[in-house]
N, C-alpha and C. Protein backbone atom coordinates (compact mmCIF):
# COMPACT_ATOMS: atom_id res chain seq x y z
N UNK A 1 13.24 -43.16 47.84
CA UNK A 1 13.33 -43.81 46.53
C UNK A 1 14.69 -44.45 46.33
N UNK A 2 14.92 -45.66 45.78
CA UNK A 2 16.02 -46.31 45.61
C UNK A 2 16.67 -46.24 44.00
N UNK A 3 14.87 -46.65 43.14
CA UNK A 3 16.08 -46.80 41.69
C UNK A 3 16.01 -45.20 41.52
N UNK A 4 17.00 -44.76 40.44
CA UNK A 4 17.09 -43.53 39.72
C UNK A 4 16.26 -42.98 38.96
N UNK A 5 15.21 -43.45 38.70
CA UNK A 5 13.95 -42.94 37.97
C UNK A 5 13.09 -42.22 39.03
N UNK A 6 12.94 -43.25 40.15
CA UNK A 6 12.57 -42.34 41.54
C UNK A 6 13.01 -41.46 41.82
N UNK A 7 14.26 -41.32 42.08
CA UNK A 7 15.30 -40.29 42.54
C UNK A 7 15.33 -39.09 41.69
N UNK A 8 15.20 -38.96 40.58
CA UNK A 8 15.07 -37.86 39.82
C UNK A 8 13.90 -37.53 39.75
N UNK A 9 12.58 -38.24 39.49
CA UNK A 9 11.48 -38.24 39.83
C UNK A 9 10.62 -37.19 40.95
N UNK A 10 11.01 -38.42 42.16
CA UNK A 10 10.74 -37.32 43.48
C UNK A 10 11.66 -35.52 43.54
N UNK A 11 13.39 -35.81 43.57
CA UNK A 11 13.99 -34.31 43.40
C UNK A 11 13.25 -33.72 42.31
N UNK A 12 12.49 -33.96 41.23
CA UNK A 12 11.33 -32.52 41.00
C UNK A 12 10.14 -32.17 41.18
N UNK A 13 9.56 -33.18 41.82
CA UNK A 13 8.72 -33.34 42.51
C UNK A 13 8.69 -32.01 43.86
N UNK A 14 9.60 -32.37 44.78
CA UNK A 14 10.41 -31.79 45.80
C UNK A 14 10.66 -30.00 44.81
N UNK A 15 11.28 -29.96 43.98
CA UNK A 15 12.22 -28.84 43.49
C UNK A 15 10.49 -27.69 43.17
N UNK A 16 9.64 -28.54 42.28
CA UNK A 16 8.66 -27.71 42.07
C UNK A 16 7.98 -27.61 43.60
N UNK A 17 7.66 -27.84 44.92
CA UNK A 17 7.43 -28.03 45.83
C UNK A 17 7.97 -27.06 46.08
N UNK A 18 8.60 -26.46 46.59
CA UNK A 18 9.67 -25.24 47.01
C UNK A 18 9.66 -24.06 45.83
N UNK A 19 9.88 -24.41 44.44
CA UNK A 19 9.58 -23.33 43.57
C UNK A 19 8.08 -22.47 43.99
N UNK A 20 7.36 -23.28 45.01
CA UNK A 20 5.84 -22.34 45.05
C UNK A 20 6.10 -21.81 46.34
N UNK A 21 7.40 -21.81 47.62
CA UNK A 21 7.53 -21.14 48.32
C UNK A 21 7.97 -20.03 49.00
N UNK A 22 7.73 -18.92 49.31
CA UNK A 22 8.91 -17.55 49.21
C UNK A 22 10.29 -18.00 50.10
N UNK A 23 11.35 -17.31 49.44
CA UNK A 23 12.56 -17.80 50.04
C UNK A 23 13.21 -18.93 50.22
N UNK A 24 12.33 -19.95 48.71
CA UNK A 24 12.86 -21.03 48.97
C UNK A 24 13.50 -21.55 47.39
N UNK A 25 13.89 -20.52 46.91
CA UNK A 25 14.73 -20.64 45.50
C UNK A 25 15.52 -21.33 45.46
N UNK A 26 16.79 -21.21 46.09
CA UNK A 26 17.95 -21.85 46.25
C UNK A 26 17.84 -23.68 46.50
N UNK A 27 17.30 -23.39 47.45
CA UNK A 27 16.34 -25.27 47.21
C UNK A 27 15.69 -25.80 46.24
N UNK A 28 15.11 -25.31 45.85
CA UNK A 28 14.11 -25.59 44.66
C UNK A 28 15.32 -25.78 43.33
N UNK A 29 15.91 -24.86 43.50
CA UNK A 29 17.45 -24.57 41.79
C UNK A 29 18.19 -26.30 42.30
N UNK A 30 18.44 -26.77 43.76
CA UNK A 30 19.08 -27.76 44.02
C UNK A 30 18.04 -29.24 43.64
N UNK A 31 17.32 -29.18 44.48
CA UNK A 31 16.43 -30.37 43.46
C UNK A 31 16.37 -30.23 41.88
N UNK A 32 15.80 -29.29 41.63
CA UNK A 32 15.53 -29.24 39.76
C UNK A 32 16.84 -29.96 39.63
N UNK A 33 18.21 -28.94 39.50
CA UNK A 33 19.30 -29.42 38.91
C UNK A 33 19.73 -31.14 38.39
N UNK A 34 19.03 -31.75 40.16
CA UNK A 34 19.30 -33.20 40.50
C UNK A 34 18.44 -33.88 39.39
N UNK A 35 17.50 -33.35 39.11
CA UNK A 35 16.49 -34.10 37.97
C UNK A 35 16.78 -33.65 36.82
N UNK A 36 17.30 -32.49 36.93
CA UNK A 36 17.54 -32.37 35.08
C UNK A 36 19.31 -33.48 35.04
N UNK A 37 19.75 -33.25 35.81
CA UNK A 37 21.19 -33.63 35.33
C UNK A 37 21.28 -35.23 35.76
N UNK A 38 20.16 -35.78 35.91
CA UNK A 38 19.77 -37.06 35.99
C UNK A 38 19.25 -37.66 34.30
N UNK A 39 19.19 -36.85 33.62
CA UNK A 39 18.15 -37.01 32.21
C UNK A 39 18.10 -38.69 32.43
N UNK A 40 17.23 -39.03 33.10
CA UNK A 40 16.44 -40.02 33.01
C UNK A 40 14.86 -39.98 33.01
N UNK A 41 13.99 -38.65 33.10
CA UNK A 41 12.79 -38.89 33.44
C UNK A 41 11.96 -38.85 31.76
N UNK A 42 10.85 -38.90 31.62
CA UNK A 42 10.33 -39.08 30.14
C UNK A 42 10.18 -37.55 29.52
N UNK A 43 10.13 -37.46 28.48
CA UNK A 43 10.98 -36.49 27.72
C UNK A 43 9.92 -34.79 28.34
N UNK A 44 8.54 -34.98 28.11
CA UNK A 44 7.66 -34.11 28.94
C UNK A 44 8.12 -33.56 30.45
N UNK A 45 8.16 -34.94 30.66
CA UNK A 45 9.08 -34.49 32.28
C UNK A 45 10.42 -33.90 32.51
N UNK A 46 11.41 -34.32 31.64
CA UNK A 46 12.53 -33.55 31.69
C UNK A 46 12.66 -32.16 31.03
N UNK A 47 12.10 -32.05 29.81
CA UNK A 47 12.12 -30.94 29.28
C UNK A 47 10.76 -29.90 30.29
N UNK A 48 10.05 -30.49 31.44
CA UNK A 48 9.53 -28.76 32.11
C UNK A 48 10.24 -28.91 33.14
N UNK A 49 11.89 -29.80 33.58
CA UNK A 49 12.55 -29.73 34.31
C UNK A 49 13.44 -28.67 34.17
N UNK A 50 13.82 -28.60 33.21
CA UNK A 50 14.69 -27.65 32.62
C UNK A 50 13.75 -25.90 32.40
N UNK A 51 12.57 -26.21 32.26
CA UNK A 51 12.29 -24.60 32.08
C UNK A 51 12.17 -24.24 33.21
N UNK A 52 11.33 -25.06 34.19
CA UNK A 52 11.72 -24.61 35.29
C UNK A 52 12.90 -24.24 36.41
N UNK A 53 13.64 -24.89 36.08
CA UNK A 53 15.16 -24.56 36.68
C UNK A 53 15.59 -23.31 36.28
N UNK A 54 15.34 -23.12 34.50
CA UNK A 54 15.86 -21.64 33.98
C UNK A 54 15.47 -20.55 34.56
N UNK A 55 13.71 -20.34 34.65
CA UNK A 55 13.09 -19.65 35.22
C UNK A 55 13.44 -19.27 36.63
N UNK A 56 13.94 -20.26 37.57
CA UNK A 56 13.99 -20.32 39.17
C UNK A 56 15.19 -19.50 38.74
N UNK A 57 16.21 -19.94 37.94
CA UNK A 57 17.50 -19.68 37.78
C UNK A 57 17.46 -17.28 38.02
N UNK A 58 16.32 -17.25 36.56
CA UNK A 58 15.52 -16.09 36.27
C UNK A 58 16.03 -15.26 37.68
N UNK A 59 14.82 -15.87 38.48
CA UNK A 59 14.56 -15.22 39.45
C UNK A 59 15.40 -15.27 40.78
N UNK A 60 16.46 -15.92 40.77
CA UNK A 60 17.33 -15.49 41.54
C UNK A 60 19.11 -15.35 41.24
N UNK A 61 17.96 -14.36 40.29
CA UNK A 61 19.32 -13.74 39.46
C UNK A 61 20.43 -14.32 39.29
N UNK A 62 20.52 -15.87 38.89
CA UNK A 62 21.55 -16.24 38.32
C UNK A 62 21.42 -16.30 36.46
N UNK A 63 21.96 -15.51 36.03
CA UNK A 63 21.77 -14.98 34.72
C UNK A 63 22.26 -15.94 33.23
N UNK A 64 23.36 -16.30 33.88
CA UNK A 64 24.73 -17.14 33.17
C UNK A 64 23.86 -18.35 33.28
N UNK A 65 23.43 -18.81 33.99
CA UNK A 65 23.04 -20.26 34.19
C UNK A 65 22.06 -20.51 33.66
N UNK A 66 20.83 -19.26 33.86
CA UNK A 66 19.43 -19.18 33.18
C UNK A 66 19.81 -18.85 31.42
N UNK A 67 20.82 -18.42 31.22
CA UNK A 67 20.77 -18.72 29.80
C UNK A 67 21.01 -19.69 28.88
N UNK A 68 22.05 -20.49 30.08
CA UNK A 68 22.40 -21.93 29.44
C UNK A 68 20.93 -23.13 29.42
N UNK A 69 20.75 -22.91 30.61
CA UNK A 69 19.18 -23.78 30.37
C UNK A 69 18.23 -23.77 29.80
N UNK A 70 17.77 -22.61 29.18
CA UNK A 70 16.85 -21.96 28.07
C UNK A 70 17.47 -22.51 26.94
N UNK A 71 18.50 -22.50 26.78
CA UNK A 71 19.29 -22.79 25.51
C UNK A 71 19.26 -24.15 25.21
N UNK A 72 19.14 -24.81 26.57
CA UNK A 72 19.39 -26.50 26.36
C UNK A 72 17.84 -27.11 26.05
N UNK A 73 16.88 -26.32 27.48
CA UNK A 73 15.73 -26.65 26.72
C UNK A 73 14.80 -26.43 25.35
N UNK A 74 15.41 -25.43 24.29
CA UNK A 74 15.35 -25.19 23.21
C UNK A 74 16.01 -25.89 22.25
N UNK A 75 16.83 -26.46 22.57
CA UNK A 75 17.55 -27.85 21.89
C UNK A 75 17.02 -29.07 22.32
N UNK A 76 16.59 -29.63 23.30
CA UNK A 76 16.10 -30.65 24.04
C UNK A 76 14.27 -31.05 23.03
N UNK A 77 13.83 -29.89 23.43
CA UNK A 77 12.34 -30.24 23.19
C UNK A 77 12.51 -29.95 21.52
N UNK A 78 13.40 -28.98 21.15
CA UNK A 78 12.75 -28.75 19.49
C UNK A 78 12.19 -27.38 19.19
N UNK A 79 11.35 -26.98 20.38
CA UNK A 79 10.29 -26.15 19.93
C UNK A 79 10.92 -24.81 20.06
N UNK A 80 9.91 -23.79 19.52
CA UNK A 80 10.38 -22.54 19.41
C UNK A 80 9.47 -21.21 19.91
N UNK A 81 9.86 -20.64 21.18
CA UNK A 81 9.10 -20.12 21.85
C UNK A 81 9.20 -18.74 22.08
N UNK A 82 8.36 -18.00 21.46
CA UNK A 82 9.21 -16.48 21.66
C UNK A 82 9.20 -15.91 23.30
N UNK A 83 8.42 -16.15 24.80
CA UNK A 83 8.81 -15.86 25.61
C UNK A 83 10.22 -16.60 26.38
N UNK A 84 10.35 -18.22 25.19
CA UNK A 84 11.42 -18.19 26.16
C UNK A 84 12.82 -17.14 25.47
N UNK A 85 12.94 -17.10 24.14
CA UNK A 85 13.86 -16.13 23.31
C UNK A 85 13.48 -14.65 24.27
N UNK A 86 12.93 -14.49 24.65
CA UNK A 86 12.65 -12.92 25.47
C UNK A 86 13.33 -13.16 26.79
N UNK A 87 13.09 -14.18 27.51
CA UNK A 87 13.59 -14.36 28.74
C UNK A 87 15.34 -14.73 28.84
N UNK A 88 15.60 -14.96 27.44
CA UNK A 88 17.03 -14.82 27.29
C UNK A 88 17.77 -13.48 26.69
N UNK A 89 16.92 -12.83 25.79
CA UNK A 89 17.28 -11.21 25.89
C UNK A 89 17.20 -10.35 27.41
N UNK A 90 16.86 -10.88 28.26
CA UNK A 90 16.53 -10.08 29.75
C UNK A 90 17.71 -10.57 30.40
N UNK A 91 17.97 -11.76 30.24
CA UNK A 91 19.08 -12.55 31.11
C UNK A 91 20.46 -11.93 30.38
N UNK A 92 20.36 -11.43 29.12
CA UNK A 92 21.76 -10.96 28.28
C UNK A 92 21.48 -9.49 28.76
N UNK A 93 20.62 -8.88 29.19
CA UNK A 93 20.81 -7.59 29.62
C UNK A 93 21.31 -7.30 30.83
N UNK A 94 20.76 -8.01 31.67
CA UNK A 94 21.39 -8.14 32.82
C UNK A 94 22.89 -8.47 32.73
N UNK A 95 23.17 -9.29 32.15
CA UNK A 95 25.14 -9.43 32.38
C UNK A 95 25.42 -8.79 31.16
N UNK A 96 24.65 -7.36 30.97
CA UNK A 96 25.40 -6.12 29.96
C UNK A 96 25.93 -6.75 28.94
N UNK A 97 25.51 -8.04 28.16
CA UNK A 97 25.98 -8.71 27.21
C UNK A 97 25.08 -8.01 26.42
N UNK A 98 25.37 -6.61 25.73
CA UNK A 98 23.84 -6.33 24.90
C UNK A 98 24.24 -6.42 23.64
N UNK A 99 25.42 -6.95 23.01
CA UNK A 99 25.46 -7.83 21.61
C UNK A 99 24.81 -9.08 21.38
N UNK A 100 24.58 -9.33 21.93
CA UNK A 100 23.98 -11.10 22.68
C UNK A 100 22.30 -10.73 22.73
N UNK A 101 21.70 -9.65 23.10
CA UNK A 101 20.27 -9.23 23.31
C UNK A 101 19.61 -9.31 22.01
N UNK A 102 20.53 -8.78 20.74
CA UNK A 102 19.43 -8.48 19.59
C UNK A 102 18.81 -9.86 18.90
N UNK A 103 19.63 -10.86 19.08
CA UNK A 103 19.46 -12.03 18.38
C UNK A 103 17.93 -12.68 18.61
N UNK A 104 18.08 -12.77 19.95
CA UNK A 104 17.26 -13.78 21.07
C UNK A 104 15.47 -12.47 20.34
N UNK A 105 15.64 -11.51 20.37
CA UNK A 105 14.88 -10.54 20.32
C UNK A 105 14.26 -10.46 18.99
N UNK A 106 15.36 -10.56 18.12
CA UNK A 106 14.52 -11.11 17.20
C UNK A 106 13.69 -12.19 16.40
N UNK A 107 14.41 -13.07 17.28
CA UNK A 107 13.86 -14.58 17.08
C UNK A 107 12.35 -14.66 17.95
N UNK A 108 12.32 -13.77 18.99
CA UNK A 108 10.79 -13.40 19.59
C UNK A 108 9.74 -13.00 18.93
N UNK A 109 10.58 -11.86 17.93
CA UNK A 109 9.86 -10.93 17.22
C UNK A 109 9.15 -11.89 16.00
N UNK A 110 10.08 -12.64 14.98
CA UNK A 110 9.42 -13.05 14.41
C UNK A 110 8.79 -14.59 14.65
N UNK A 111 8.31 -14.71 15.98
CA UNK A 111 7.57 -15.93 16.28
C UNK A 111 6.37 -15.39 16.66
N UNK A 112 6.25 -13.79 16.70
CA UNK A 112 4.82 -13.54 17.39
C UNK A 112 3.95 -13.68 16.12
N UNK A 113 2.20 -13.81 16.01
CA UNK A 113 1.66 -14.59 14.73
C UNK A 113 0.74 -13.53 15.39
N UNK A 114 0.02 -13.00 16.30
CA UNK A 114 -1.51 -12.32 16.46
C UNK A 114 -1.02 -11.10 16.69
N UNK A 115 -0.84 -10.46 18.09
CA UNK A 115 -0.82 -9.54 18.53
C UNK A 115 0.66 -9.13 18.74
N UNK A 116 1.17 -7.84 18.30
CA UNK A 116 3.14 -7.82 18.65
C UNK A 116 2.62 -7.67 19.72
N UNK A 117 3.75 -8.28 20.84
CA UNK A 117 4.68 -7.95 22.42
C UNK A 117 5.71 -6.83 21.85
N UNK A 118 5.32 -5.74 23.57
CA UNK A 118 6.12 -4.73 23.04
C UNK A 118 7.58 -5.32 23.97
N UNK A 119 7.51 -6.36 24.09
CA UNK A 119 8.79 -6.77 25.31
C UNK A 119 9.93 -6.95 24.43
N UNK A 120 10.07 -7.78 23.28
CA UNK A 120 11.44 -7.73 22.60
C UNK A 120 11.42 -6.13 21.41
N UNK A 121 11.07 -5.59 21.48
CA UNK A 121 11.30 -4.26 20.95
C UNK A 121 11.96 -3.80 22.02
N UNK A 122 11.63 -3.55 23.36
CA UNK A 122 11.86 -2.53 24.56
C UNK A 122 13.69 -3.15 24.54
N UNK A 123 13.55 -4.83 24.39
CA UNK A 123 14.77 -5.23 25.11
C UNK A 123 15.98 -5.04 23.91
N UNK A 124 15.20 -4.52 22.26
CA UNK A 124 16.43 -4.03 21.44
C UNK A 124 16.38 -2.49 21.70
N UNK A 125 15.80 -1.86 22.14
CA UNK A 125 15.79 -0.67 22.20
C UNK A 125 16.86 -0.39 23.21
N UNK A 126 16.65 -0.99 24.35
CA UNK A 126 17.31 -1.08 26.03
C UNK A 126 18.91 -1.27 25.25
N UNK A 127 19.13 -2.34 24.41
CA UNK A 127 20.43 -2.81 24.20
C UNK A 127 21.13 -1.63 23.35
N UNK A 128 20.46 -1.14 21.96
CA UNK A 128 21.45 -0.15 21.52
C UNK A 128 21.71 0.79 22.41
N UNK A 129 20.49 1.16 23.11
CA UNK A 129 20.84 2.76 23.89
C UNK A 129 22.10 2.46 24.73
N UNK A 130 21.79 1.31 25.35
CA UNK A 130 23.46 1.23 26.54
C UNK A 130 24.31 0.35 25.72
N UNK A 131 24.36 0.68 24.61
CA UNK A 131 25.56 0.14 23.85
C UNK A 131 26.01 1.28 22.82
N UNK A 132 24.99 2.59 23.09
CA UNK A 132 25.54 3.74 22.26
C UNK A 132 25.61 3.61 20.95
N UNK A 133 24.08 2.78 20.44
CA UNK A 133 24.16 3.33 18.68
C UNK A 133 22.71 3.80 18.38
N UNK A 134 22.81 4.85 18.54
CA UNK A 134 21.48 5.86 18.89
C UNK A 134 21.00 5.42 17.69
N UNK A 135 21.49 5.31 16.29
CA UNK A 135 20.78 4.83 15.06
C UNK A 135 19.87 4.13 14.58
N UNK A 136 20.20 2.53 15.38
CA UNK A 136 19.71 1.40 15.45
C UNK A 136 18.69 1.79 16.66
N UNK A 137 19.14 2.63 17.71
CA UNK A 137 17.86 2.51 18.65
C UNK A 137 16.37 3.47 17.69
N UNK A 138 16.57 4.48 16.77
CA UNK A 138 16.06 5.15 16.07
C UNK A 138 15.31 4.49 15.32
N UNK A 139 15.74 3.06 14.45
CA UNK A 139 15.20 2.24 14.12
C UNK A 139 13.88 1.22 14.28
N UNK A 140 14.47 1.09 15.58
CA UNK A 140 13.53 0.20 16.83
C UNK A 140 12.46 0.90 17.10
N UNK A 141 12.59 2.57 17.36
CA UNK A 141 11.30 3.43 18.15
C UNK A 141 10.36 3.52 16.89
N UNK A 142 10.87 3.97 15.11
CA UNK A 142 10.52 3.97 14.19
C UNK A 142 9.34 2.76 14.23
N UNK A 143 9.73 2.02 14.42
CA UNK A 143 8.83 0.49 14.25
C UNK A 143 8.02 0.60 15.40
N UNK A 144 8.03 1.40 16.57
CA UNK A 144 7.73 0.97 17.72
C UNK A 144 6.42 1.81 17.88
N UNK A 145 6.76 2.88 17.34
CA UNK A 145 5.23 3.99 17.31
C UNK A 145 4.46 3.69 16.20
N UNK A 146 5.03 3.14 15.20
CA UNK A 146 3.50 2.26 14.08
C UNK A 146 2.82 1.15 14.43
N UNK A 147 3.47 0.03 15.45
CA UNK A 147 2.87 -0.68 16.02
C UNK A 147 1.79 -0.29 17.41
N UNK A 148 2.45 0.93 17.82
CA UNK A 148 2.09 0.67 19.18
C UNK A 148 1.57 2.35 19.78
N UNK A 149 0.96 3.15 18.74
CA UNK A 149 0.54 4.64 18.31
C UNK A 149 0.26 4.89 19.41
N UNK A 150 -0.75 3.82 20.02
CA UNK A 150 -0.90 4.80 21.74
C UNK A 150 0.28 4.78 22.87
N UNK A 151 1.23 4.47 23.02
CA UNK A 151 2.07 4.32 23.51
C UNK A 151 2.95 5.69 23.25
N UNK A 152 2.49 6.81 24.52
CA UNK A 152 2.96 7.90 24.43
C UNK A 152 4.34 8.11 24.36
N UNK A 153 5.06 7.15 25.49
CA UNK A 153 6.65 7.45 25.96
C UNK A 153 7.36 7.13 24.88
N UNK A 154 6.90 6.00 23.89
CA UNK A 154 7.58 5.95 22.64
C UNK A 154 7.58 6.93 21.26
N UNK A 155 6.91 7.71 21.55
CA UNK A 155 6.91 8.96 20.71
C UNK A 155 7.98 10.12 21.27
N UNK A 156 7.70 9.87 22.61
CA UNK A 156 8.85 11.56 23.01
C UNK A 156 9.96 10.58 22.92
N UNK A 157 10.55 9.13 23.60
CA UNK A 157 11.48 8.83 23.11
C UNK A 157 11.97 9.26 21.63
N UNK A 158 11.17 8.37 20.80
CA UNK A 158 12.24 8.93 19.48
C UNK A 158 12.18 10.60 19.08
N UNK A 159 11.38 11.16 20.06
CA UNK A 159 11.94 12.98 19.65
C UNK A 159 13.38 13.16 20.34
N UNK A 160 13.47 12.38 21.12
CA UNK A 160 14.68 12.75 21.92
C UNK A 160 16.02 12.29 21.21
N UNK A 161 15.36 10.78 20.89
CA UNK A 161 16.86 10.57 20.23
C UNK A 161 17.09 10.81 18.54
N UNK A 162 16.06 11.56 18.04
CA UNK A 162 16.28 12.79 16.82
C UNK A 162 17.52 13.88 17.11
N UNK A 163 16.88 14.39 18.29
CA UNK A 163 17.68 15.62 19.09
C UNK A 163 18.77 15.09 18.54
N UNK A 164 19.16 13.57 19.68
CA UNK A 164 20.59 12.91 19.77
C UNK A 164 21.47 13.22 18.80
N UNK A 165 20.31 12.69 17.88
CA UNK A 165 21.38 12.26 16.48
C UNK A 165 21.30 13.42 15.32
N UNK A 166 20.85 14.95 16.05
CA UNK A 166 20.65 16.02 15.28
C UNK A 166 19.90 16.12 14.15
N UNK A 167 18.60 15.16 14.17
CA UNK A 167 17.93 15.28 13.25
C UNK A 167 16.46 15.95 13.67
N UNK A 168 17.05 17.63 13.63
CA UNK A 168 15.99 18.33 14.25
C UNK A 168 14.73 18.78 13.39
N UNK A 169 14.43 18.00 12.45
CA UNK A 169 13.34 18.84 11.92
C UNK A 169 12.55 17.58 12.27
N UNK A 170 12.94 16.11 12.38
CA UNK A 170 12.02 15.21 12.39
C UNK A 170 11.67 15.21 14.60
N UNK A 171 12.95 15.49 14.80
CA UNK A 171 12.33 15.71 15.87
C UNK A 171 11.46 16.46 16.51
N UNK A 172 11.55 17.77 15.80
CA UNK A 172 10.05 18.56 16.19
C UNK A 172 8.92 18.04 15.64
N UNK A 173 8.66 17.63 14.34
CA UNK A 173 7.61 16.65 13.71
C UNK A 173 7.17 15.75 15.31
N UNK A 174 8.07 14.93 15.46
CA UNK A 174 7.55 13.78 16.51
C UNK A 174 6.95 14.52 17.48
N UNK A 175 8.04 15.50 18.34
CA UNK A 175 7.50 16.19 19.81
C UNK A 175 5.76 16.58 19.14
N UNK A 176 6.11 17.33 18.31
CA UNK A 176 4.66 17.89 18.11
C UNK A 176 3.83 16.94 18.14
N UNK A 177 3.79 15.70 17.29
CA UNK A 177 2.42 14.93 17.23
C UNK A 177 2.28 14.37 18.80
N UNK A 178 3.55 14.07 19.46
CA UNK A 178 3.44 13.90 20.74
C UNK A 178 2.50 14.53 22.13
N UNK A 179 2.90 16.12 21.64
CA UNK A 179 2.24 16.94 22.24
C UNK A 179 0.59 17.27 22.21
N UNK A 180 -0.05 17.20 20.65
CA UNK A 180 -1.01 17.32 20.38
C UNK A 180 -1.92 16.39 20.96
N UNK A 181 -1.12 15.01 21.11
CA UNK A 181 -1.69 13.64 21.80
C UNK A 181 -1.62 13.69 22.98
N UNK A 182 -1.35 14.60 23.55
CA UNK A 182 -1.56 14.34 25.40
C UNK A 182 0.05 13.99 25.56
N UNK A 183 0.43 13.54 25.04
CA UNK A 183 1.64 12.24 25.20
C UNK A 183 2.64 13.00 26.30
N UNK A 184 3.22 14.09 26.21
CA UNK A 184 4.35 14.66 26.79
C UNK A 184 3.48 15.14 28.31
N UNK A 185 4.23 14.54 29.39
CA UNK A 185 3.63 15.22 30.85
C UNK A 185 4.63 15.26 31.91
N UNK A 186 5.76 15.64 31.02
CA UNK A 186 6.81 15.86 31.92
C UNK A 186 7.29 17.25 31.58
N UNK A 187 7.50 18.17 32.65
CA UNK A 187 8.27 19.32 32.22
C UNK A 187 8.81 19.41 31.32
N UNK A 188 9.95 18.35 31.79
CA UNK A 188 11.29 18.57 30.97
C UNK A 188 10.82 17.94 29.02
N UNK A 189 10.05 17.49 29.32
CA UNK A 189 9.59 17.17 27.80
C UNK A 189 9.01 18.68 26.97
N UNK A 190 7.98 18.94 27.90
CA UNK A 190 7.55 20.42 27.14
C UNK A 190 8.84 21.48 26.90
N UNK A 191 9.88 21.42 27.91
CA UNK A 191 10.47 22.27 27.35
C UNK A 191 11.55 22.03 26.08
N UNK A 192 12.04 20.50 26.36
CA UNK A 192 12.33 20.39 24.76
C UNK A 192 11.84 20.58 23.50
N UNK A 193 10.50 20.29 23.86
CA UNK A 193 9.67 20.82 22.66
C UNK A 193 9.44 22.39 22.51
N UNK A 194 9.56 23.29 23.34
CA UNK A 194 9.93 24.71 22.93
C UNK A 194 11.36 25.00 22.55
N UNK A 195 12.19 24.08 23.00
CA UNK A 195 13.56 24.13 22.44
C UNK A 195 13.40 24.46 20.85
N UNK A 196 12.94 22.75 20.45
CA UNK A 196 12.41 22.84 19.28
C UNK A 196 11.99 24.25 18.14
N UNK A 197 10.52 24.24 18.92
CA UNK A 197 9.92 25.31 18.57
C UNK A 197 10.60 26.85 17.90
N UNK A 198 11.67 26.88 19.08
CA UNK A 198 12.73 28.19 19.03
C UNK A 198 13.67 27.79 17.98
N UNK A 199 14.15 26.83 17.96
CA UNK A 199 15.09 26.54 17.06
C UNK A 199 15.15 26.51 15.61
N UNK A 200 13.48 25.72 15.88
CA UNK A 200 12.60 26.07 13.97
C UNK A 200 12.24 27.17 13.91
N UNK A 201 12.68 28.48 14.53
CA UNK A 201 11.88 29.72 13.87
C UNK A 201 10.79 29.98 14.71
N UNK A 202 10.00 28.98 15.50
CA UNK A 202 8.38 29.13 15.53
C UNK A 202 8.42 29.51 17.01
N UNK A 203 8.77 30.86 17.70
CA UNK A 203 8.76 31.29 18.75
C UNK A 203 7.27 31.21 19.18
N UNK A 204 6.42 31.56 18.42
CA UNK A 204 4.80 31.69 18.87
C UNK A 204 4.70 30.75 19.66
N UNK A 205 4.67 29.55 19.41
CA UNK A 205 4.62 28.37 19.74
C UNK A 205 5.30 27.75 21.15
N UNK A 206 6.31 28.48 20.91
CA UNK A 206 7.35 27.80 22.24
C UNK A 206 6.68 28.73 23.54
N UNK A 207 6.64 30.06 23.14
CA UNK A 207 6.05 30.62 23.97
C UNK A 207 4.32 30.35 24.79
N UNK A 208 3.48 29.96 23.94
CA UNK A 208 2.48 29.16 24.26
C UNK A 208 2.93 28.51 25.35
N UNK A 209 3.36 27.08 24.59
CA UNK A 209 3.63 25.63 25.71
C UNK A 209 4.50 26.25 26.92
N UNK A 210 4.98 27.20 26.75
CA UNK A 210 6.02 27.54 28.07
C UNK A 210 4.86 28.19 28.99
N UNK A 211 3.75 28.95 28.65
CA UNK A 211 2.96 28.97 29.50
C UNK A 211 2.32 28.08 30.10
């Protein structure tokens, strides 16, 4: 190709060509780039130049870069997409930016219209816990077991981080409904919940589940 409409043209042409091959990322991130940073192709075409680059970006773990392109193609096209706001809470977790996670997460949250995704809950949950504000993660699980009741691990989670935050009467409340539900199938879960048990007085009980 000679003029520049070609040239950017064919390099994504080429870039998605290689995006469908294993081990061929790094090629594929080099064409895209050439066509997005060409912004000459028509606006459809450049803007799935750019998600795709982010995405490739995604997946070979360049994090910093995949967030800038998400960002540009969210300015570029206009639109407002809660997996791409999710795929930039994942990319801020990864470079432990987890002040940077809640935003993107909630801008997911309130774009979902039918069914919640439990993916931007998990990725504010993920962020307080390794940012140490057991409170706010308390918050998140709160919301997380009314949406999502069958979802066992999120019930012994927030018994655990009751424990955390010494709020032991609600944490035996939780373990228990946990327990009654099948939910707990880890040792170490039953025996917190006889912790519990012992701690409220209710030896009968602890002694049971310890059998």
């Amino acid at each position: 190709p000679k003029k520049p409409y070609d040239k950017a043209y064919m390099a994504k042409f080429l870039g998605s060509m290689y995006a469908g091959q294993k081990g061929k990322g790094k090629e594929s991130i080099a064409y895209m780039q050439t066509a997005v940073d060409a912004d000459i192709l028509s606006t459809n075409e450049h803007g799935n130049a750019i998600r795709t680059l982010a995405d490739l970006q995604i997946q070979e773990k360049l994090f910093a870069d995949a967030v800038k392109n998400y960002k540009l193609w969210l300015d570029f096209t206009g639109k407002e997409d809660s997996k791409i706001y999710i795929r930039i809470g994942v990319a801020y977790m990864e470079l432990k930016q987890y002040n940077n996670v809640i935003a993107p997460a909630d801008k997911a949250i309130a774009l979902q219209k039918v069914k919640p995704d439990q993916s931007p809950y998990r990725l504010k949950l993920g962020a307080y816990y390794e940012s140490k504000q057991p409170k706010k993660a308390i918050d998140v699980l709160e919301v997380m077991v009314e949406l999502f009741p069958e979802e066992g691990k999120y019930w012994a989670q927030l018994g655990q981080f009751y424990m955390l935050n010494e709020q032991y009467e609600k944490a035996l409340e939780t373990m228990h409904i946990a327990y009654i539900n099948g939910f707990l199938s880890k040792k170490s879960q039953i025996l917190v919940l006889a912790q519990l048990y012992t701690n409220n007085m209710i030896p009968y009980r602890a002694a049971v589940i310890l059998e």
